[in-house]
PDB file of N, CA and C in Angstrom:
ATOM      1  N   UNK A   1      11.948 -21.756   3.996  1.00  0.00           N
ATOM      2  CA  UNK A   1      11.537 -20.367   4.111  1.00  0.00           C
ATOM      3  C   UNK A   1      10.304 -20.304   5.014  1.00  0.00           C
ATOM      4  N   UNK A   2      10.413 -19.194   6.162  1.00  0.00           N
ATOM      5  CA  UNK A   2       9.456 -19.507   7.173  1.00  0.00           C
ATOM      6  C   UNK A   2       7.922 -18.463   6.714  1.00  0.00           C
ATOM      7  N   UNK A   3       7.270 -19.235   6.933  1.00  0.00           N
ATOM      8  CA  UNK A   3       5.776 -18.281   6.561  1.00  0.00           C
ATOM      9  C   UNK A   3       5.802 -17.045   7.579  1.00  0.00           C
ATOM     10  N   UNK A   4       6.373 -15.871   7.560  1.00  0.00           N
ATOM     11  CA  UNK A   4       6.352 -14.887   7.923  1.00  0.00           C
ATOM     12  C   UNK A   4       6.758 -13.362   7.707  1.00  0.00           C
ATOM     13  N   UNK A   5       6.087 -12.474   7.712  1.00  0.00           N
ATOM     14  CA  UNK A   5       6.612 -10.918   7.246  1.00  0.00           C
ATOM     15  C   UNK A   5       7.987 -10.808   8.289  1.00  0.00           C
ATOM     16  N   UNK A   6       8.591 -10.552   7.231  1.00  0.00           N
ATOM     17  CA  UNK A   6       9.910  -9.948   7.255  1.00  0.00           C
ATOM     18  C   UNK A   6       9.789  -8.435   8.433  1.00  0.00           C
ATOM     19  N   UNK A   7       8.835  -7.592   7.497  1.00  0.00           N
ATOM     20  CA  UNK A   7       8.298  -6.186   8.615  1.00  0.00           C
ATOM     21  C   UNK A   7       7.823  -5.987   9.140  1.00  0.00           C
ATOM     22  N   UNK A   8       6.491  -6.697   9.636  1.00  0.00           N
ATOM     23  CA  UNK A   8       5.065  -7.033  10.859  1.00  0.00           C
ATOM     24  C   UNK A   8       5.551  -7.965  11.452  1.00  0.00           C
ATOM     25  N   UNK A   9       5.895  -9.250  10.989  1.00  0.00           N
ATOM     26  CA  UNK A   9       6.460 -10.483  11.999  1.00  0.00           C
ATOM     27  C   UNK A   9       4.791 -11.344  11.937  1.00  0.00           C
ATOM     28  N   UNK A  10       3.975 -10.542  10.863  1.00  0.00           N
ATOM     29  CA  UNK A  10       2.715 -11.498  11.058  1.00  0.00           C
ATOM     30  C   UNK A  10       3.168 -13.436  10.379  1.00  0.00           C
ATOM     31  N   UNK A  11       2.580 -14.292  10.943  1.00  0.00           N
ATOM     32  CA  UNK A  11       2.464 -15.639  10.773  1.00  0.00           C
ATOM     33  C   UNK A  11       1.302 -16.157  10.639  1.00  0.00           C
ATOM     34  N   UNK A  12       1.259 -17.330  10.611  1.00  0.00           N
ATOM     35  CA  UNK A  12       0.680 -18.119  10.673  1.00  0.00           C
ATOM     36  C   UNK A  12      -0.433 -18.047  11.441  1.00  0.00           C
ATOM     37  N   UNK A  13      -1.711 -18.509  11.241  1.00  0.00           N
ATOM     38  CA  UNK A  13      -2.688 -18.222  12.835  1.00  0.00           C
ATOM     39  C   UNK A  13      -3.161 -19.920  13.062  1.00  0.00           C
ATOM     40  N   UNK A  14      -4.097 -19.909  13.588  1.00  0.00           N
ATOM     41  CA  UNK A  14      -5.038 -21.420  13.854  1.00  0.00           C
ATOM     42  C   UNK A  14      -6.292 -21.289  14.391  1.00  0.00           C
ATOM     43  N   UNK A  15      -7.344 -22.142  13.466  1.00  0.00           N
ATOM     44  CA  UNK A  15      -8.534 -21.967  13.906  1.00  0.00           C
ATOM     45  C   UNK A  15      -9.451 -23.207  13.802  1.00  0.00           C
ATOM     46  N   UNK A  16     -10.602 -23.012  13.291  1.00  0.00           N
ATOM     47  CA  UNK A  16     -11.818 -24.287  12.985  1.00  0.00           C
ATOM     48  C   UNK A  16     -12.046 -24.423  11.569  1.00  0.00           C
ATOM     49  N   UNK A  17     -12.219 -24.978  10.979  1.00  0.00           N
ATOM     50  CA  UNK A  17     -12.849 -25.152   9.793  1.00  0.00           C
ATOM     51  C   UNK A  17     -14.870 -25.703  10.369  1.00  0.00           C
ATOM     52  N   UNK A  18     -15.436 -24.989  10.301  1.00  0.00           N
ATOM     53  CA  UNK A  18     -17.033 -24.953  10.591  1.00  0.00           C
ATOM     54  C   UNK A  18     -17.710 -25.436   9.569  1.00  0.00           C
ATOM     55  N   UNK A  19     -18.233 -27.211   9.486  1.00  0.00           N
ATOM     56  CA  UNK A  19     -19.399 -27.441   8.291  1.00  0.00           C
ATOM     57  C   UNK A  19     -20.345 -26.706   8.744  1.00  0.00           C
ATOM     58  N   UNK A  20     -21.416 -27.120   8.016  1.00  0.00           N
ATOM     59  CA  UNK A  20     -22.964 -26.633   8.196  1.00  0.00           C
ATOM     60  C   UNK A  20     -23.687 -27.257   9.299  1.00  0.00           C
ATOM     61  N   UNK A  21     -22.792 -28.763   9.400  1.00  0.00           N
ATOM     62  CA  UNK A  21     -23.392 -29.655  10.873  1.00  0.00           C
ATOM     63  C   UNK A  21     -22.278 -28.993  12.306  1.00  0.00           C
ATOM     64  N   UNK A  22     -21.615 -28.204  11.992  1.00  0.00           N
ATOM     65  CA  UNK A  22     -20.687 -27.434  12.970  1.00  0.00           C
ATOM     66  C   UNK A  22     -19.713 -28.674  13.442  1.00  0.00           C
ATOM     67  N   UNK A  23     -19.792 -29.387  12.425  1.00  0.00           N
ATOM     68  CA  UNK A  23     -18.631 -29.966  12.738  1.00  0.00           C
ATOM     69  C   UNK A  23     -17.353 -29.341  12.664  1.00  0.00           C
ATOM     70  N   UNK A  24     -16.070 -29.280  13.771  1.00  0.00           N
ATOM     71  CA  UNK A  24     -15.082 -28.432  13.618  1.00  0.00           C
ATOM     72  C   UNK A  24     -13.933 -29.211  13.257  1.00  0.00           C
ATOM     73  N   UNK A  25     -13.080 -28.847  12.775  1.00  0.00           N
ATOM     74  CA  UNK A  25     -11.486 -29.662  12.480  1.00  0.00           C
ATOM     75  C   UNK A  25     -10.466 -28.423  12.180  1.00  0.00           C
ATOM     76  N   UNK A  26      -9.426 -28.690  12.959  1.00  0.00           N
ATOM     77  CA  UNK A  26      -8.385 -27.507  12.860  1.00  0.00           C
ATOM     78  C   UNK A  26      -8.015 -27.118  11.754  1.00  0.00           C
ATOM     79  N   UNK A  27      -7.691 -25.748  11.372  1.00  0.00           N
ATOM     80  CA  UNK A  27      -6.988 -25.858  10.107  1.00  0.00           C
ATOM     81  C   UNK A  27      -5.755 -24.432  10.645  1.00  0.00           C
ATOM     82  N   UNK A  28      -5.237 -24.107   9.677  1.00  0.00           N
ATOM     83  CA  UNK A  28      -4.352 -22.393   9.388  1.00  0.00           C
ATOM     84  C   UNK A  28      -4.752 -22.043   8.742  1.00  0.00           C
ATOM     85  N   UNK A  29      -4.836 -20.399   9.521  1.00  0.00           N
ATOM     86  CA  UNK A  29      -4.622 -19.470   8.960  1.00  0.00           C
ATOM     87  C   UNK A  29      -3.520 -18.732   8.020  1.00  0.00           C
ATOM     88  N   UNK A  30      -2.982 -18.692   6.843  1.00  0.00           N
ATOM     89  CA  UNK A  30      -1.865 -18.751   6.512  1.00  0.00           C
ATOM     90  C   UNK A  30      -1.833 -16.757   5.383  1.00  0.00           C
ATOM     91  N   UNK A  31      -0.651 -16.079   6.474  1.00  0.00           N
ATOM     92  CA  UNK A  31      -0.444 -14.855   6.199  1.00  0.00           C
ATOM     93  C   UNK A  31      -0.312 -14.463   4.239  1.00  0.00           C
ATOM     94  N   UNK A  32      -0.862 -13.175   3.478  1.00  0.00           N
ATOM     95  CA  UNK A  32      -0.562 -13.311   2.444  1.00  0.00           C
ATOM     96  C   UNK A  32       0.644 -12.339   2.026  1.00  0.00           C
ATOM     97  N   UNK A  33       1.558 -13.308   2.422  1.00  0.00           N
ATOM     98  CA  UNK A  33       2.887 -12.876   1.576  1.00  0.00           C
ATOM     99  C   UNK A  33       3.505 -12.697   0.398  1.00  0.00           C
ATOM    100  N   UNK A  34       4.056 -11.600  -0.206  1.00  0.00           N
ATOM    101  CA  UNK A  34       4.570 -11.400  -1.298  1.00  0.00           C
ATOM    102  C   UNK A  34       5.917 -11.190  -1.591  1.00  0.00           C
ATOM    103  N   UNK A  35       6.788 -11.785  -2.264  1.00  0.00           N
ATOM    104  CA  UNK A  35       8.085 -11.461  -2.701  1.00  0.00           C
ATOM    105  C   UNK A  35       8.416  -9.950  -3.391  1.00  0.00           C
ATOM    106  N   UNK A  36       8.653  -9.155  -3.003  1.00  0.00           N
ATOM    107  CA  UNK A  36       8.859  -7.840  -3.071  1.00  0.00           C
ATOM    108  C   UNK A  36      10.114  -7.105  -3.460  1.00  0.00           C
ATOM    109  N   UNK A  37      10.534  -6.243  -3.738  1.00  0.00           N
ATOM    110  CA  UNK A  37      11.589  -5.156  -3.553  1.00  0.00           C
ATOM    111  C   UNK A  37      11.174  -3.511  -3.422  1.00  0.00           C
ATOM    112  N   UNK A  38      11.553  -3.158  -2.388  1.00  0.00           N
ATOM    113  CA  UNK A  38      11.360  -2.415  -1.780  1.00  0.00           C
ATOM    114  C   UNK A  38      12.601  -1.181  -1.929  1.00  0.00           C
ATOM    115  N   UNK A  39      12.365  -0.066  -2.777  1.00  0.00           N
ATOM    116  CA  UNK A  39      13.200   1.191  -2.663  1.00  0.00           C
ATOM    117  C   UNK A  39      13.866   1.741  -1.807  1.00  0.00           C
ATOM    118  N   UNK A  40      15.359   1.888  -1.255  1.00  0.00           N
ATOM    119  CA  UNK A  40      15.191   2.976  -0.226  1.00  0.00           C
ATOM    120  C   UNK A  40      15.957   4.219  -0.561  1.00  0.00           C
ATOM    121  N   UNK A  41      15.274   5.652  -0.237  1.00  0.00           N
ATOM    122  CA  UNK A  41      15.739   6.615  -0.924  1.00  0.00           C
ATOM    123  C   UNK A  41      17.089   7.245  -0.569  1.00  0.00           C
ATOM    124  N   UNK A  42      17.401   6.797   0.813  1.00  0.00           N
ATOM    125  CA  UNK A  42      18.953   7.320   1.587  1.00  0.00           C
ATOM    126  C   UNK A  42      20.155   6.733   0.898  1.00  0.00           C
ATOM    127  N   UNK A  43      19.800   5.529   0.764  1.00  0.00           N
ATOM    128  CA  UNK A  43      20.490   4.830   0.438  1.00  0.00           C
ATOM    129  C   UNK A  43      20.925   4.370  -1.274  1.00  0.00           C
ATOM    130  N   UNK A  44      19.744   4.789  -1.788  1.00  0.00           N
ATOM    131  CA  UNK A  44      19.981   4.466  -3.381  1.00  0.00           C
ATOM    132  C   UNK A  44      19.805   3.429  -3.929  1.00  0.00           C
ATOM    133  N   UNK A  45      19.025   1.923  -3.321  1.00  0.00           N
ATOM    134  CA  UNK A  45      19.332   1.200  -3.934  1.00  0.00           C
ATOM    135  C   UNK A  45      18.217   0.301  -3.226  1.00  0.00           C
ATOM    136  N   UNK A  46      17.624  -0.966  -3.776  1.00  0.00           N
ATOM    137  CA  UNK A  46      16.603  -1.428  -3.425  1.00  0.00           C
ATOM    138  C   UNK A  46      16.551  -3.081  -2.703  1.00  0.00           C
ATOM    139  N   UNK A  47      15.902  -3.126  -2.085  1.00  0.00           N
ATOM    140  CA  UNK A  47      16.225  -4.855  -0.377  1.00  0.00           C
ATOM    141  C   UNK A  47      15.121  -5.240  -1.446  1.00  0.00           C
ATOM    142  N   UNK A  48      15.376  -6.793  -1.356  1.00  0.00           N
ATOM    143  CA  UNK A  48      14.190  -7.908  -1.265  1.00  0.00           C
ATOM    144  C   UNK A  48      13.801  -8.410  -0.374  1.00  0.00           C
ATOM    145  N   UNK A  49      12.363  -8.110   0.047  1.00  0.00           N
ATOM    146  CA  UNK A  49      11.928  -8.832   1.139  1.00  0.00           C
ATOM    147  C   UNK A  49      10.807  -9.383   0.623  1.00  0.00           C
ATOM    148  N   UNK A  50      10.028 -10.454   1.610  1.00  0.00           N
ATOM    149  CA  UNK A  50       9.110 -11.074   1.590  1.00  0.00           C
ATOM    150  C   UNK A  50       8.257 -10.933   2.631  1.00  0.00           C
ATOM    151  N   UNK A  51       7.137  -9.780   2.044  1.00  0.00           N
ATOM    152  CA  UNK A  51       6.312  -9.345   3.441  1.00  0.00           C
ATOM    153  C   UNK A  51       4.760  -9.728   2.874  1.00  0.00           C
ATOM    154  N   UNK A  52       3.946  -9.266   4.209  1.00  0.00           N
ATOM    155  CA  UNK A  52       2.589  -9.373   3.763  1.00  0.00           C
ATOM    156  C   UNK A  52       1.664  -8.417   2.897  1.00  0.00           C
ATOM    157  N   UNK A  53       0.952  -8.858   2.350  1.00  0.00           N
ATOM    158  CA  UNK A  53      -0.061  -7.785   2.001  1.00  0.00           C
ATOM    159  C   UNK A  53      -0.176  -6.406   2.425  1.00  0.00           C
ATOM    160  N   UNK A  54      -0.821  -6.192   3.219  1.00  0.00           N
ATOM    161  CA  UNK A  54      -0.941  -5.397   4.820  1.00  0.00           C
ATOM    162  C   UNK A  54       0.221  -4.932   5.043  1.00  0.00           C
ATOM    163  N   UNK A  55       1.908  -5.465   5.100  1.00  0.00           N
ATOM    164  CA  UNK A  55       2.523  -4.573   5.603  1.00  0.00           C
ATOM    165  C   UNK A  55       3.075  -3.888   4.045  1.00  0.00           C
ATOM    166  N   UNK A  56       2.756  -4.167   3.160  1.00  0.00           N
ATOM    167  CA  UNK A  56       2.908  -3.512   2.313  1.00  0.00           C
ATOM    168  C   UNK A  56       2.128  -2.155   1.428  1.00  0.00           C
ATOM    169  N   UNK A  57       0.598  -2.540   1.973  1.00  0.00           N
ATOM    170  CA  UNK A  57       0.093  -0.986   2.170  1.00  0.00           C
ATOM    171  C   UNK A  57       0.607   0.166   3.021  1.00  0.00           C
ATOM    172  N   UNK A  58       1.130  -0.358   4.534  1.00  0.00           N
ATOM    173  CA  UNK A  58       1.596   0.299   5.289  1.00  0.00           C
ATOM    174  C   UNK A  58       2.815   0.890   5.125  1.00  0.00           C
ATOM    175  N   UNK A  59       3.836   0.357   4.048  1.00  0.00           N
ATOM    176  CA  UNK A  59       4.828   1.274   3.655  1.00  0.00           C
ATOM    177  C   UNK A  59       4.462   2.268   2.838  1.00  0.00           C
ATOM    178  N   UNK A  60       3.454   1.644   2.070  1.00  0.00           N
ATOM    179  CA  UNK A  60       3.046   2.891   0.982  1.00  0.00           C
ATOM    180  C   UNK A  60       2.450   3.834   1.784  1.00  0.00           C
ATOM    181  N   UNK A  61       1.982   3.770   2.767  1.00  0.00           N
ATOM    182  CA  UNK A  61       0.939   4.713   3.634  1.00  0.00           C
ATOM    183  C   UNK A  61       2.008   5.753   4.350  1.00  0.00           C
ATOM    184  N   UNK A  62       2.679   4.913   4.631  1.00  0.00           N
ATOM    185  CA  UNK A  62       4.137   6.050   5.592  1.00  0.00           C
ATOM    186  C   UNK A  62       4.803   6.862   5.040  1.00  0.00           C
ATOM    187  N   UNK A  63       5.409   6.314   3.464  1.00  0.00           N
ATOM    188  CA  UNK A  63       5.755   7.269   2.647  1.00  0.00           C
ATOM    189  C   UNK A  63       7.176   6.592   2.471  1.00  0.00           C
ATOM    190  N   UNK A  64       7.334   5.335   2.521  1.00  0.00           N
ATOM    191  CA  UNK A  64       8.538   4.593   1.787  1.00  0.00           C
ATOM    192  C   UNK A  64       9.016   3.365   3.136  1.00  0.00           C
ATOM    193  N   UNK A  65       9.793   3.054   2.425  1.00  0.00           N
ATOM    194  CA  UNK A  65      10.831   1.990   3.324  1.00  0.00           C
ATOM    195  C   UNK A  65      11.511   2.558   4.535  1.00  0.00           C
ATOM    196  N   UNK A  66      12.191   3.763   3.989  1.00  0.00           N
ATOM    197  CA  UNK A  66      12.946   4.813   4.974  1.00  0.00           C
ATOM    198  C   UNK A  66      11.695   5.068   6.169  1.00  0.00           C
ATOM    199  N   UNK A  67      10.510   6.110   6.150  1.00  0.00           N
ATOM    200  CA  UNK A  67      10.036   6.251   6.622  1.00  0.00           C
ATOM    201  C   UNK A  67       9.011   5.305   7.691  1.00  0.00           C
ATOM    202  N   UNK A  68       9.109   3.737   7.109  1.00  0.00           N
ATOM    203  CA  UNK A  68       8.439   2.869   7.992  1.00  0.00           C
ATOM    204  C   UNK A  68       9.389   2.070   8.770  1.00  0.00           C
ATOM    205  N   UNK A  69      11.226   1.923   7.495  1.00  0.00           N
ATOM    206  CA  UNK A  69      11.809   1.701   9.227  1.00  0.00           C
ATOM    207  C   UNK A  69      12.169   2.494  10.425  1.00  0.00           C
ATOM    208  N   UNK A  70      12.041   3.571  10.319  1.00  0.00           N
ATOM    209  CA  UNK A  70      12.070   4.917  11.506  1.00  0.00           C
ATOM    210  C   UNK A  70      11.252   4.490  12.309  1.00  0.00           C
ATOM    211  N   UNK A  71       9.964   4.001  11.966  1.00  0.00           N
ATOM    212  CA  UNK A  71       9.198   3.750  13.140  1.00  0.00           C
ATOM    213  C   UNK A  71       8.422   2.341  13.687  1.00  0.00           C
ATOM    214  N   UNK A  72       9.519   1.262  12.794  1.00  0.00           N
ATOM    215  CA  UNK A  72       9.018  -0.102  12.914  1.00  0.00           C
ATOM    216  C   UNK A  72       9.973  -0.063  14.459  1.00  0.00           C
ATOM    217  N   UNK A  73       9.295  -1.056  14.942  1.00  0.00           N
ATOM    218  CA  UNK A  73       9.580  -1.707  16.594  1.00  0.00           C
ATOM    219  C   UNK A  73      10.958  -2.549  16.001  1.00  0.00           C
ATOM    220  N   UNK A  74      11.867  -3.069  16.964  1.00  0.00           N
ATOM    221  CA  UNK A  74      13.059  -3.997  16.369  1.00  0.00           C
ATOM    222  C   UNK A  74      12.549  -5.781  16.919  1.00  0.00           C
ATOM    223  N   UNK A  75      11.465  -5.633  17.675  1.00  0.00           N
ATOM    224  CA  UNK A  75      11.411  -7.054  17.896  1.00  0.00           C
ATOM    225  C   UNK A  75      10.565  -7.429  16.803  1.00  0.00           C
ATOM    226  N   UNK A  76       9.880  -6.605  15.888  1.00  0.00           N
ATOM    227  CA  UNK A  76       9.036  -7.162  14.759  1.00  0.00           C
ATOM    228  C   UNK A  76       9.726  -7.526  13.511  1.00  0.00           C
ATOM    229  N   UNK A  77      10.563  -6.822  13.156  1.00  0.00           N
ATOM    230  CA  UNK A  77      11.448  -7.234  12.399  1.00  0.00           C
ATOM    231  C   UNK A  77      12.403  -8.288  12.406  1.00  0.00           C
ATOM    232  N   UNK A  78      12.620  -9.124  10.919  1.00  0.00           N
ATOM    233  CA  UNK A  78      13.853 -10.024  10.834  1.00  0.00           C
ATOM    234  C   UNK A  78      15.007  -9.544  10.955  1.00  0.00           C
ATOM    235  N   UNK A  79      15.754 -10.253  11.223  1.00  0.00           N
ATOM    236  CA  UNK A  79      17.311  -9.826  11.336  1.00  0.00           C
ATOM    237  C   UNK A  79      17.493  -9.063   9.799  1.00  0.00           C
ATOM    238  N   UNK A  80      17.138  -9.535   8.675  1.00  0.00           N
ATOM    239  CA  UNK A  80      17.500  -9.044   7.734  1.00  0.00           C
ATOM    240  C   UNK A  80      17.109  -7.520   7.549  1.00  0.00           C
ATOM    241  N   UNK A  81      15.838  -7.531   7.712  1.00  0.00           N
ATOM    242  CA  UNK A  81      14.852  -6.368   7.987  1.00  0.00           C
ATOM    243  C   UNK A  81      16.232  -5.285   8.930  1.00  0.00           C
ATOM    244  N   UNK A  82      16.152  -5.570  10.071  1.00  0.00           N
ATOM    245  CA  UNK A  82      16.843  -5.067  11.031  1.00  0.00           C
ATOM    246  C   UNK A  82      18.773  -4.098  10.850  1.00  0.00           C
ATOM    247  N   UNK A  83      19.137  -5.235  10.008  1.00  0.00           N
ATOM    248  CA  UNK A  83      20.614  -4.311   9.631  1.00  0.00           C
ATOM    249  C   UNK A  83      20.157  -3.559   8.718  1.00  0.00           C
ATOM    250  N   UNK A  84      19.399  -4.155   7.544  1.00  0.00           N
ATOM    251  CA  UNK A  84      18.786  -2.764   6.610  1.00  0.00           C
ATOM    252  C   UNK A  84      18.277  -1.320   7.667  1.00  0.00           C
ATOM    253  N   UNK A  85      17.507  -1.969   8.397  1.00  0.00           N
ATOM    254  CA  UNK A  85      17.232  -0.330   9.722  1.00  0.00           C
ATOM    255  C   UNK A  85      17.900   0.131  10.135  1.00  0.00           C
ATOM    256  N   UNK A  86      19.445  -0.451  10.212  1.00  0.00           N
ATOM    257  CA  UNK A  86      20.574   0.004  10.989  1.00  0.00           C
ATOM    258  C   UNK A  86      21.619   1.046  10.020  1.00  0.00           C
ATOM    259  N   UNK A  87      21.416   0.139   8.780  1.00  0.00           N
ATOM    260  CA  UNK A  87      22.098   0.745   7.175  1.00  0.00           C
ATOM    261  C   UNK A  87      21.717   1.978   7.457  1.00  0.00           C
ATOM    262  N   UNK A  88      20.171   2.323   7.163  1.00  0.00           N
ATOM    263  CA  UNK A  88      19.359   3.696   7.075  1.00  0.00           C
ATOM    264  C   UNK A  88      19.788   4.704   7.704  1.00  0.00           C
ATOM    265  N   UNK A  89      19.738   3.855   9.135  1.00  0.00           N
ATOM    266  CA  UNK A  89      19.739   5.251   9.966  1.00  0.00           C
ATOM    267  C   UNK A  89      20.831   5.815  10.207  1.00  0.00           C
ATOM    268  N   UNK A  90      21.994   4.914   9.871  1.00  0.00           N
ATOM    269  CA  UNK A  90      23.767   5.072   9.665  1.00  0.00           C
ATOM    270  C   UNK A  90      23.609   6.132   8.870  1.00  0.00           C
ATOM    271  N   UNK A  91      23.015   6.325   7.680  1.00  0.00           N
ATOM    272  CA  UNK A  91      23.720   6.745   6.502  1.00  0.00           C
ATOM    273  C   UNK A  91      22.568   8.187   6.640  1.00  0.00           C
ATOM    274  N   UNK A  92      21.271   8.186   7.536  1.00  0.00           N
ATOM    275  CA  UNK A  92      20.541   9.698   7.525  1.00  0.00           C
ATOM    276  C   UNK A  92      21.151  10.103   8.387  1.00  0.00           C
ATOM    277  N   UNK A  93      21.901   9.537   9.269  1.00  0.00           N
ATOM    278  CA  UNK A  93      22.974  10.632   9.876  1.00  0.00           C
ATOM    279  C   UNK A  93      23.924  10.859   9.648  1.00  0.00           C
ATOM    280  N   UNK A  94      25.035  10.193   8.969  1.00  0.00           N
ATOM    281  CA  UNK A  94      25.534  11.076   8.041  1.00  0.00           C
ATOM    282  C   UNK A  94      25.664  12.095   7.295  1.00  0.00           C
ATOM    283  N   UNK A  95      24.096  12.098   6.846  1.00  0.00           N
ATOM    284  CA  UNK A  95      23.880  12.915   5.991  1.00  0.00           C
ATOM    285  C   UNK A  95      23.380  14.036   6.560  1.00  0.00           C
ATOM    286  N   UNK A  96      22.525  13.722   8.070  1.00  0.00           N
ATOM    287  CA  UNK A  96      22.522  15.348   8.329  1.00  0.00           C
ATOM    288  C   UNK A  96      23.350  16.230   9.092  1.00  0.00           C
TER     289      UNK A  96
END
């Protein structure tokens, strides 16, 4: 399982670890991901994903799953992520 949001595409980073003598040695940065399920209201029924922190305020901030895949980018998203966006928008046009 790859260290990465499913809905941001955030990863992994790389940096220094800094003693007090500034001695440096590489380390990671490592994204905080959570195992999740996520509602969607078009659809009725709820995805498991594994996203970050952060992109999980940002759904709550948009006003659901529906509403943040409307305006997530498609290269940020996983494939999995991605047919769920495709599900959505199938089925809100349908419906209108």
């Amino acid at each position: 399982m790859s260290r990465r949001c499913e809905l941001t595409g955030k990863g992994p980073m790389t940096g220094n670890n800094v003693s007090h003598a500034k001695n440096r040695t590489r380390r990671r940065f490592l994204p905080n991901l959570n195992d999740v399920t996520l509602q969607s209201e078009t659809l009725g029924r709820g995805f498991k994903f594994r996203i970050s922190a952060a992109a999980l305020r940002t759904v709550d901030h948009r006003g659901g799953l529906d509403a943040f895949m409307a305006k997530a980018k498609d290269t940020e998203l996983s494939d999995n992520a991605l047919k769920i966006k495709k599900e959505i928008s199938k089925a809100q046009a349908a419906n209108a």
